[in-house]
N, C-alpha and C. Protein backbone atom coordinates (compact mmCIF):
# COMPACT_ATOMS: atom_id res chain seq x y z
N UNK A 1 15.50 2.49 -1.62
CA UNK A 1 15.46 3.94 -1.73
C UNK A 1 14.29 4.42 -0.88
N UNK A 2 15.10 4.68 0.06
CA UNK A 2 13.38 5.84 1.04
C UNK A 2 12.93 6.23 0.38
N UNK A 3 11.65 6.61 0.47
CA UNK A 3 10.45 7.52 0.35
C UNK A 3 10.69 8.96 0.84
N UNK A 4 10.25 9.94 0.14
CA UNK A 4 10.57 11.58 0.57
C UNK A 4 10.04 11.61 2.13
N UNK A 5 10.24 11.71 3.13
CA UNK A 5 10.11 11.84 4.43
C UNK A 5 8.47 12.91 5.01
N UNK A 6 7.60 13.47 4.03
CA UNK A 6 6.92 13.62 4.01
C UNK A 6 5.73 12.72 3.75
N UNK A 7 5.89 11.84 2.94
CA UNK A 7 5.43 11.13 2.26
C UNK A 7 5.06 9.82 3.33
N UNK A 8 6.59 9.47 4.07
CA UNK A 8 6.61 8.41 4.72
C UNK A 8 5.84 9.06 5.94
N UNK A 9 5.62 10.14 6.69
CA UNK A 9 5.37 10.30 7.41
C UNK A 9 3.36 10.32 7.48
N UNK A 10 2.87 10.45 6.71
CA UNK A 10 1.59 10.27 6.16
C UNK A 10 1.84 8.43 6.15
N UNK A 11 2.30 7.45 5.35
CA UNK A 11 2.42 6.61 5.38
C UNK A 11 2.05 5.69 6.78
N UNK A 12 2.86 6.22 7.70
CA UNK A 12 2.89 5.49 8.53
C UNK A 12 1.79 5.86 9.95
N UNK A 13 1.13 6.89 9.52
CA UNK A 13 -0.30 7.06 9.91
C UNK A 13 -1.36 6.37 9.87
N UNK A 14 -1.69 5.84 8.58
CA UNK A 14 -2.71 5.27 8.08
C UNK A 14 -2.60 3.88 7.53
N UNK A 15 -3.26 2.87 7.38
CA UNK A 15 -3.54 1.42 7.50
C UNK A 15 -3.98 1.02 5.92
N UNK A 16 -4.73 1.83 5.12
CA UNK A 16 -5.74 1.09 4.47
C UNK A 16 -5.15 1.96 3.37
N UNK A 17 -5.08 1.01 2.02
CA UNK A 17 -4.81 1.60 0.84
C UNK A 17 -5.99 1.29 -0.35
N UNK A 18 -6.14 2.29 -1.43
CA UNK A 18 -7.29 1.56 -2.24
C UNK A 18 -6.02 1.34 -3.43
N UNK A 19 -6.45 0.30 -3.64
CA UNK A 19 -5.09 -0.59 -5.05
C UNK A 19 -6.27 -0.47 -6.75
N UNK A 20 -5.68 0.18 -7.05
CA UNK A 20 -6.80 0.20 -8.63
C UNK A 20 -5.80 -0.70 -9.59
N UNK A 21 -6.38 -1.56 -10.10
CA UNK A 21 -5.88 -2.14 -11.40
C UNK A 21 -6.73 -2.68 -12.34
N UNK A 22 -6.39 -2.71 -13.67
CA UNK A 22 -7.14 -2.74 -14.54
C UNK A 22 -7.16 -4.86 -15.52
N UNK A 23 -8.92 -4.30 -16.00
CA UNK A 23 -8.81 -6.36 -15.80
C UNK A 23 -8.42 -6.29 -17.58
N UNK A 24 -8.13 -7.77 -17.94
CA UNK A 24 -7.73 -7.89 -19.45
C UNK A 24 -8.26 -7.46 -20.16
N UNK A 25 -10.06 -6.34 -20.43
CA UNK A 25 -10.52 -5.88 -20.71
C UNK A 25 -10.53 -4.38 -20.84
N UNK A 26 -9.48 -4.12 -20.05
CA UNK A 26 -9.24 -2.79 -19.74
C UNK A 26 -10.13 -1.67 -18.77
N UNK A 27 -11.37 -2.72 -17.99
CA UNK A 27 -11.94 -2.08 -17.33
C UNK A 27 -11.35 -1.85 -16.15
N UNK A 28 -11.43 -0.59 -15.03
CA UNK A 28 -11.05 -0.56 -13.72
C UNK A 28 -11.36 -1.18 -12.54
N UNK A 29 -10.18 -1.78 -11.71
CA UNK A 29 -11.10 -2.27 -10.60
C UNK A 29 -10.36 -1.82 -9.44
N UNK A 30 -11.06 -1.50 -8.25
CA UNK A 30 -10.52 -0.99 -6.88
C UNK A 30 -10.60 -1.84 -5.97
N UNK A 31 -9.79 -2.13 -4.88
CA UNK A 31 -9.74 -2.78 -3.57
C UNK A 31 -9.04 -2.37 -2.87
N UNK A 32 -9.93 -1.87 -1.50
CA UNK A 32 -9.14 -1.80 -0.36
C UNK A 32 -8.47 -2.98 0.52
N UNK A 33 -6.97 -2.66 0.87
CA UNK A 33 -5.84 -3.21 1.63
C UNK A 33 -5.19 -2.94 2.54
N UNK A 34 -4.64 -3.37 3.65
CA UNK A 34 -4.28 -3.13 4.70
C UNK A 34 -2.84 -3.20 3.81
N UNK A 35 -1.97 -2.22 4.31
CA UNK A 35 -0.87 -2.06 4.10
C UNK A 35 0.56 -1.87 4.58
N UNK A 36 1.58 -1.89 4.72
CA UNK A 36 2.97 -1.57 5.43
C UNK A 36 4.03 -1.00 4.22
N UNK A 37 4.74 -0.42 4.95
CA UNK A 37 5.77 0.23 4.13
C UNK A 37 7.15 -0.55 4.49
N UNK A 38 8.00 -1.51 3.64
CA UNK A 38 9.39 -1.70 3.93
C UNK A 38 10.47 0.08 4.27
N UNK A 39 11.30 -0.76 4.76
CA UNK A 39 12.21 0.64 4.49
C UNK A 39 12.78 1.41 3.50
N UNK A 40 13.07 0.02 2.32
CA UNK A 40 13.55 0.61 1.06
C UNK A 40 11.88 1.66 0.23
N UNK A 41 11.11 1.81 0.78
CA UNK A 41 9.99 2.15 0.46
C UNK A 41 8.68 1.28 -0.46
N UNK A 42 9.04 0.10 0.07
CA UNK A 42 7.97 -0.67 -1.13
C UNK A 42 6.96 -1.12 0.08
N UNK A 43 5.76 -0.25 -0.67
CA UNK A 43 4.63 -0.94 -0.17
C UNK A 43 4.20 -2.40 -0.30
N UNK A 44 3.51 -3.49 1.01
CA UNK A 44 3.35 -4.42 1.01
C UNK A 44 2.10 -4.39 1.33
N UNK A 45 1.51 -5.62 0.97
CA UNK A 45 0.26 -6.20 1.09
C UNK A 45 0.26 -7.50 1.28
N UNK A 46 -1.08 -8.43 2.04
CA UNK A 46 -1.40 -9.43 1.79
C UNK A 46 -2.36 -9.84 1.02
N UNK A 47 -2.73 -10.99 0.03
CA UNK A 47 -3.82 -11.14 -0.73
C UNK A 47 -3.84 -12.47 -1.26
N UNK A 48 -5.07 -13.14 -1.36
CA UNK A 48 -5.07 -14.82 -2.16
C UNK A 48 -5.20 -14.01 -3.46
N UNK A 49 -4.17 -15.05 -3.73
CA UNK A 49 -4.08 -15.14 -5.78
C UNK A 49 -5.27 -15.36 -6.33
N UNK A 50 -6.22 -15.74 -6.14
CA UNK A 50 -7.82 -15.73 -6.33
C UNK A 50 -8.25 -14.87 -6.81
N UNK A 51 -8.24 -13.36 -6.55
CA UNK A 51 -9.64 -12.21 -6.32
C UNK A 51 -8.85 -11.63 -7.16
N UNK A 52 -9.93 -10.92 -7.46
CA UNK A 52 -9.51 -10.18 -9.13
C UNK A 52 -8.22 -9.10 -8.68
N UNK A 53 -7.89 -8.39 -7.56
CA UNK A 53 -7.15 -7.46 -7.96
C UNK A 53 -5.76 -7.81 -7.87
N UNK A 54 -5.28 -9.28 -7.66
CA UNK A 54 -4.30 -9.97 -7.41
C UNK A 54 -4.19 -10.83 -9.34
N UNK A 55 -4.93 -11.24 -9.49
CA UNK A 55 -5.28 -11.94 -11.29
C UNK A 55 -4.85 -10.53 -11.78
N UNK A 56 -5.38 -9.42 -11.87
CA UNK A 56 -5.06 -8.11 -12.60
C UNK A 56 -3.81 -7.58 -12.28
N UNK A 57 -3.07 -7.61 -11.03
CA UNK A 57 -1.67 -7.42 -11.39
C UNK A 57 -0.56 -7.93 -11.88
N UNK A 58 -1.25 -9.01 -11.81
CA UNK A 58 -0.25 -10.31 -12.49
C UNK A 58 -0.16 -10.07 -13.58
N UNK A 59 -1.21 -9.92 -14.41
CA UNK A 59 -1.21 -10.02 -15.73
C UNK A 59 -0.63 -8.28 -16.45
N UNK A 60 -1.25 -7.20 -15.44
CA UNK A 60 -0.51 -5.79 -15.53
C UNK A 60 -0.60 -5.51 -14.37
N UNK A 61 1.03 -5.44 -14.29
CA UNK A 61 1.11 -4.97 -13.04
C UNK A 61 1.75 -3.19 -12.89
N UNK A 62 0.94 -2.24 -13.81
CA UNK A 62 0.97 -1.03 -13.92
C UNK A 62 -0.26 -0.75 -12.75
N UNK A 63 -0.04 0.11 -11.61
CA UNK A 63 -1.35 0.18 -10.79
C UNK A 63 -1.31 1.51 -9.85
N UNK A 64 -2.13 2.37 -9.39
CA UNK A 64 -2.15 3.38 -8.89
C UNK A 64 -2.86 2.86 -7.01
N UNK A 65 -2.61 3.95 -6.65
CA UNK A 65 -3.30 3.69 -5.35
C UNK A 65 -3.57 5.33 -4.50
N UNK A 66 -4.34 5.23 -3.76
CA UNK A 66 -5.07 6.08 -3.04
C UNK A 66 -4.96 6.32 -1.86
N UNK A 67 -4.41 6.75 -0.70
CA UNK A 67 -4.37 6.33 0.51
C UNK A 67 -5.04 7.77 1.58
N UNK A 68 -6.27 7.45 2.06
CA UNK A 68 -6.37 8.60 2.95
C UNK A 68 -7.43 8.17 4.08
N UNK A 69 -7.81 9.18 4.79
CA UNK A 69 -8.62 8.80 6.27
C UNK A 69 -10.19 9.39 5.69
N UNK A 70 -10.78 8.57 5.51
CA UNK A 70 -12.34 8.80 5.70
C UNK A 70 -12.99 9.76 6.15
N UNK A 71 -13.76 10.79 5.38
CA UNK A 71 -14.93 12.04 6.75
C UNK A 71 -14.28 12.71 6.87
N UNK A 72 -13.22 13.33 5.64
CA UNK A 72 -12.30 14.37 5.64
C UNK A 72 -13.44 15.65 5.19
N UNK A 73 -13.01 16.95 5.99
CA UNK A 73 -13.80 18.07 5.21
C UNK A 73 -12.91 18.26 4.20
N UNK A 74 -13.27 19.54 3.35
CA UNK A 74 -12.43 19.36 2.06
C UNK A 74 -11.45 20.70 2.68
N UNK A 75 -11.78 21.18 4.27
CA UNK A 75 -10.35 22.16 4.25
C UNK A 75 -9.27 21.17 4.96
N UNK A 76 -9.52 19.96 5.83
CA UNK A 76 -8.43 19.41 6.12
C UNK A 76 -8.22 17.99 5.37
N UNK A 77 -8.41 18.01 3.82
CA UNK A 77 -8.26 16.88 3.10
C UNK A 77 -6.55 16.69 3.05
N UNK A 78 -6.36 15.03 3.48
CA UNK A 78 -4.95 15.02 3.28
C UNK A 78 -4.63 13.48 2.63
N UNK A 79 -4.06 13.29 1.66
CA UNK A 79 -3.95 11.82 1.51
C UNK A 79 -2.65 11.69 0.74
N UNK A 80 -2.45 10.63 -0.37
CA UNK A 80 -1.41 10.38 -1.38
C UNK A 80 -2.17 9.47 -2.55
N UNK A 81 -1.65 9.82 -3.52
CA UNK A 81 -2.03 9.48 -4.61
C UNK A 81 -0.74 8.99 -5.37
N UNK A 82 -0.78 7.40 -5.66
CA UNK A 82 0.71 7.03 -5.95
C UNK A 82 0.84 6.23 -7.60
N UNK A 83 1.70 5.58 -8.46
CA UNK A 83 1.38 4.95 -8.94
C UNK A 83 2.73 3.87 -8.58
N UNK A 84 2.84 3.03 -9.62
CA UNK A 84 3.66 2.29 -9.41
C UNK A 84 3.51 0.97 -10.53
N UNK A 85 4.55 -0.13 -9.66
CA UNK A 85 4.56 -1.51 -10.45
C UNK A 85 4.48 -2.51 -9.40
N UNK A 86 3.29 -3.23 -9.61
CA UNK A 86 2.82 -4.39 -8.39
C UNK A 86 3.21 -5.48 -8.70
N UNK A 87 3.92 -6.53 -7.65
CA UNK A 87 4.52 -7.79 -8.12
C UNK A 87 4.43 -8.44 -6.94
N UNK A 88 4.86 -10.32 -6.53
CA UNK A 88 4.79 -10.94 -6.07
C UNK A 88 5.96 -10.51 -4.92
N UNK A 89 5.81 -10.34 -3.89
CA UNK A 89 7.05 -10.38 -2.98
C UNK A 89 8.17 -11.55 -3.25
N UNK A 90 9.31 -11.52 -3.59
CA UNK A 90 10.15 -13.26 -3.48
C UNK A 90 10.44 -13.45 -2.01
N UNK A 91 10.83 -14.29 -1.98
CA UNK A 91 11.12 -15.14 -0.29
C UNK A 91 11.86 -14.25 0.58
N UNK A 92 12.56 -13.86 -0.12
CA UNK A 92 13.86 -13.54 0.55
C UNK A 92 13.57 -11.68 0.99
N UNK A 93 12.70 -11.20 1.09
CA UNK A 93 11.57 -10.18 1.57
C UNK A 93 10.46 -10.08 2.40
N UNK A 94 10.08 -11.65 2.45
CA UNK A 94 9.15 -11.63 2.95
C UNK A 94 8.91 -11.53 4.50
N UNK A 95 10.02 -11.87 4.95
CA UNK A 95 10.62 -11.69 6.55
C UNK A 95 10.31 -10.35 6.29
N UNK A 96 10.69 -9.50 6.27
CA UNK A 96 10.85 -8.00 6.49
C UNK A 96 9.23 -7.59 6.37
N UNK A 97 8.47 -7.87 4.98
CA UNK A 97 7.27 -7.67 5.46
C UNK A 97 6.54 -7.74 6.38
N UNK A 98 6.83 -9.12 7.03
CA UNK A 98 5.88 -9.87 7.95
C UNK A 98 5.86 -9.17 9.55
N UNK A 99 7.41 -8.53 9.39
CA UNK A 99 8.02 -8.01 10.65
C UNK A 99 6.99 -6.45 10.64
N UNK A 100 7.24 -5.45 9.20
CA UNK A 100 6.54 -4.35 9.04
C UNK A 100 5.13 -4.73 9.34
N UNK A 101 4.94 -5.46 8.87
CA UNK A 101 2.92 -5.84 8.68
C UNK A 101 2.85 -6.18 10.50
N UNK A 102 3.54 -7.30 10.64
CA UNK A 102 2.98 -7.28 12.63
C UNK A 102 3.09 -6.08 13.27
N UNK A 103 4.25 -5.09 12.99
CA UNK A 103 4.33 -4.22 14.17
C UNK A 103 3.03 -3.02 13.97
N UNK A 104 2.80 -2.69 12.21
CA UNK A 104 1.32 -2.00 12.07
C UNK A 104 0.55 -2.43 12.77
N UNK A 105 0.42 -3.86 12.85
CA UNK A 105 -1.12 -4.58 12.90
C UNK A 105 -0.80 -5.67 14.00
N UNK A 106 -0.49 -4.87 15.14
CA UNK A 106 -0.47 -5.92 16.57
C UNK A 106 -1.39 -7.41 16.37
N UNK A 107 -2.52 -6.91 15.94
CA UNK A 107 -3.40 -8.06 16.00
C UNK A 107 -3.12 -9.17 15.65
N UNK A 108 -2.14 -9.24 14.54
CA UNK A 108 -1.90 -10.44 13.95
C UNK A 108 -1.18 -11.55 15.37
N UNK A 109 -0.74 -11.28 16.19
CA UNK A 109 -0.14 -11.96 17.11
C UNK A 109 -0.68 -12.56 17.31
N UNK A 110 -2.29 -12.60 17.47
CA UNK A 110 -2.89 -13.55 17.96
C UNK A 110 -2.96 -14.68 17.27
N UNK A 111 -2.39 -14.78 16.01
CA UNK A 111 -2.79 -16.08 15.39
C UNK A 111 -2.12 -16.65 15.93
N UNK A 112 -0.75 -16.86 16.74
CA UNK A 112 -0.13 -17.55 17.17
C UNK A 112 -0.95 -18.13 18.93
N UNK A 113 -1.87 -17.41 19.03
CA UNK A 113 -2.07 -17.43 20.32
C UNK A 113 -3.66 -18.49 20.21
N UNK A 114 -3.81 -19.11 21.36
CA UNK A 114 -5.04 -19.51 21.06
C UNK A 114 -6.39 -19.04 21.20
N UNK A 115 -7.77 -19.16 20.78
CA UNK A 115 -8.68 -18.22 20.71
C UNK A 115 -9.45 -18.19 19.47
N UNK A 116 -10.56 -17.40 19.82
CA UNK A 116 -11.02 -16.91 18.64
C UNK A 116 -10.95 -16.19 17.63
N UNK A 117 -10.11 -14.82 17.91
CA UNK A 117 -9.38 -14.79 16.93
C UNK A 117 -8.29 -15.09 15.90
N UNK A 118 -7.43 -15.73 16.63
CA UNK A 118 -6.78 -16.97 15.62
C UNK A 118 -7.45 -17.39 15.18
N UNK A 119 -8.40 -18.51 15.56
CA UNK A 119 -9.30 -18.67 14.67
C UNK A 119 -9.77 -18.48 13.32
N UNK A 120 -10.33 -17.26 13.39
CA UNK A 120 -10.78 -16.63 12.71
C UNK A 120 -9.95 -15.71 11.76
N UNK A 121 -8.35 -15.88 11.91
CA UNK A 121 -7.40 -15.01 10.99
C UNK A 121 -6.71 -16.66 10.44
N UNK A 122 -6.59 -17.57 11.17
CA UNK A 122 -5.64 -18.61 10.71
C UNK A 122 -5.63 -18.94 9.23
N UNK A 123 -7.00 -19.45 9.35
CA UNK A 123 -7.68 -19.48 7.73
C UNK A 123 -7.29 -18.94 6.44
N UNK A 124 -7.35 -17.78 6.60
CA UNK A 124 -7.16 -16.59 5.50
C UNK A 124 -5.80 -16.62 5.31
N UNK A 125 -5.29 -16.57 6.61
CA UNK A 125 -3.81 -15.87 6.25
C UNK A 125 -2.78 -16.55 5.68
N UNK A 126 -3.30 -18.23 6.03
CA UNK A 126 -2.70 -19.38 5.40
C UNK A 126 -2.73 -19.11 3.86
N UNK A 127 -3.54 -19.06 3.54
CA UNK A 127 -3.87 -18.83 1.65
C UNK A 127 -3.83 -17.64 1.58
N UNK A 128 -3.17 -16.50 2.08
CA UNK A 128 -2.49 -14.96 1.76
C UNK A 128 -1.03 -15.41 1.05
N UNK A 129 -1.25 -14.72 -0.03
CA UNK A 129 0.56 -14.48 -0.16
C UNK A 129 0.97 -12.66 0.03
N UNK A 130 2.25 -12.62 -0.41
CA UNK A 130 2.91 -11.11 -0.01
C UNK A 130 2.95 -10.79 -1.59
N UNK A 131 2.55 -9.40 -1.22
CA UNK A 131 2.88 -8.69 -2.84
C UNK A 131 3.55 -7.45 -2.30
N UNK A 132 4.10 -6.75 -3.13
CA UNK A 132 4.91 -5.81 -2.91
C UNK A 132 4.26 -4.16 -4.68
N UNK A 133 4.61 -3.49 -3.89
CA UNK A 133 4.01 -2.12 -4.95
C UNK A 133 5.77 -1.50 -5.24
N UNK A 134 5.88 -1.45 -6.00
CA UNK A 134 7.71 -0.50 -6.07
C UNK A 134 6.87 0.60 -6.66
N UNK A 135 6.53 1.90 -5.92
CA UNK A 135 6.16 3.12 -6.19
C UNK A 135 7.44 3.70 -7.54
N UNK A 136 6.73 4.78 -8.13
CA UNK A 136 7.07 5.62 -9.44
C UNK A 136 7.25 6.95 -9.29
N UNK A 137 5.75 7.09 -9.17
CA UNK A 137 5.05 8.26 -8.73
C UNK A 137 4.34 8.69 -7.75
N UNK A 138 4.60 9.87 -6.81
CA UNK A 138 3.70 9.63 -5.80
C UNK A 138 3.40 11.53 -5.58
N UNK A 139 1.86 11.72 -5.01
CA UNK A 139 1.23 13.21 -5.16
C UNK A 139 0.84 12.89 -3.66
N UNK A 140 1.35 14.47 -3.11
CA UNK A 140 0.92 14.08 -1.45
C UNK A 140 -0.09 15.19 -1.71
N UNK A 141 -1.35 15.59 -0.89
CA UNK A 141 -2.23 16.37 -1.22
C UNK A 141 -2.74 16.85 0.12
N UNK A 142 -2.44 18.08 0.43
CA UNK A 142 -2.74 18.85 2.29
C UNK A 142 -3.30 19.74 2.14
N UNK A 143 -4.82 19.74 2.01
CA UNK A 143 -5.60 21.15 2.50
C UNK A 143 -5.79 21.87 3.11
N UNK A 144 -4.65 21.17 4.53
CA UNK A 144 -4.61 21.94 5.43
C UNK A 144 -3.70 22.74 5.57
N UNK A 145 -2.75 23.07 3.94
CA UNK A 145 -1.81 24.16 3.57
C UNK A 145 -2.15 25.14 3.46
N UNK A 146 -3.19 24.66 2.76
CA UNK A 146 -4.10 25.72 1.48
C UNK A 146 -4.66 24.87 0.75
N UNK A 147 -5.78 25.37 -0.31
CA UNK A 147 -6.89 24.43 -0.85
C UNK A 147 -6.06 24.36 -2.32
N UNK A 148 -5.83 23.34 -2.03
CA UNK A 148 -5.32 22.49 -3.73
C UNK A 148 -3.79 22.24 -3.71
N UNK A 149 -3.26 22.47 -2.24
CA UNK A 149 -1.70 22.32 -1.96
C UNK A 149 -1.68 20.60 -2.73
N UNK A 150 -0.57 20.46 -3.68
CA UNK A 150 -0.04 19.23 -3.81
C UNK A 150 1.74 19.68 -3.46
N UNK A 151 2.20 18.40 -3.25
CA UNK A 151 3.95 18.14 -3.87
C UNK A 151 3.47 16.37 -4.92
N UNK A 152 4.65 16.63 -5.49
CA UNK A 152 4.83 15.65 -6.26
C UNK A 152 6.33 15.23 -6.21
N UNK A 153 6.39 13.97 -6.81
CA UNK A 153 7.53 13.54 -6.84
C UNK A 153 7.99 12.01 -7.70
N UNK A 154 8.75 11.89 -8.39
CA UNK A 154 9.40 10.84 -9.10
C UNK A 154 10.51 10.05 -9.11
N UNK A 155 9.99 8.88 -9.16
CA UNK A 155 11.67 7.89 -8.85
C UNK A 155 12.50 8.18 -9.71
N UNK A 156 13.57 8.44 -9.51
CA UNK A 156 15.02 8.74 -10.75
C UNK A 156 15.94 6.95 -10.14
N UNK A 157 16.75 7.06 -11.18
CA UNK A 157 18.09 6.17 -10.53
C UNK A 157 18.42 6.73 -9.73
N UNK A 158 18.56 7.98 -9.54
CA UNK A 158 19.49 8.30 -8.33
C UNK A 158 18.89 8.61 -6.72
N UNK A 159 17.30 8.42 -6.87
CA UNK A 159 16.25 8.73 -5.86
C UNK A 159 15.00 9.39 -6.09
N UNK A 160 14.38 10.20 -4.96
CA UNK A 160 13.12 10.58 -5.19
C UNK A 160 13.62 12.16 -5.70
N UNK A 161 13.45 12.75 -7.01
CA UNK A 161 13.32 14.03 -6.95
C UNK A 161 11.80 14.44 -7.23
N UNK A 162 11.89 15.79 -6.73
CA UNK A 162 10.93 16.47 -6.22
C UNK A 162 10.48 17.16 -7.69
N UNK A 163 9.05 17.04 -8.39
CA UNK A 163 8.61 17.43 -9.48
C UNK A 163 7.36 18.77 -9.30
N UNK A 164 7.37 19.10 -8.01
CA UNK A 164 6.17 20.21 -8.06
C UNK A 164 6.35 20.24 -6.30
């Protein structure tokens, strides 16, 4: 199910998502992620099963996220504010990520190539797995409408309808 075409279009601007999830304690935790959008609209990520915000979705994978550009004034503030359900990518997805994630992030080519930066990505990316976000809820927010412009919007079975 696409994403409202507003939504995607902000999306595919920007690189870096902040992923909030909460630890067995119920305290909050944030991490920023480089991100891609599949077509059916599920945000992807890479991450070792290690670090807490990968342990915290596992265990709840109820999680919100943040996505905007840095050194915004507050008349041209623009971002998205989403929530969702975070899970392990299965196999049979992960092609499609890998394809979305290279064409964002040219750089990755180089791991195939020799150098220092391979190098220096080989490592990591080996012990990365794919996770995937299936968005719920998502608040697009443009100050450069007007000050406090939101839309909103919610997954139905039947797609994204529009809630504000």
């Amino acid at each position: 199910m696409t994403l409202p075409k507003p939504v995607m279009a902000f999306l595919e601007r920007h690189t870096t998502l902040t992923l909030a999830t909460s630890t067995p304690h119920g305290t909050p935790a944030a991490a920023p992620l480089f991100f891609a959008v599949l077509p059916d609209g599920t945000l992807v990520f890479l991450s070792e099963e290690h670090t807490q915000h990968v342990q915290n979705l596992l265990r709840y994978p109820h999680v919100a996220v943040a996505i905007y550009q840095d050194g915004q004034s507050w008349e041209t503030l623009w971002g998205v504010q989403a929530r969702g359900e975070a899970f392990h990518l299965p196999a049979d997805r992960q092609s499609a990520a890998r394809d979305a994630y290279t064409r964002k992030f040219p750089f990755l080519q180089a791991v195939t190539q020799p150098g220092k930066v391979a190098r220096a990505l080989r490592g990591p990316l080996s012990r990365a797995h794919w996770f995937g976000i299936h968005l719920t809820w998502i608040r697009l927010i443009d100050n450069r409408r007007g000050f406090g412009w939101k839309a909103e919007w919610r997954r139905t079975p039947q797609g994204w309808e529009q809630i504000r």
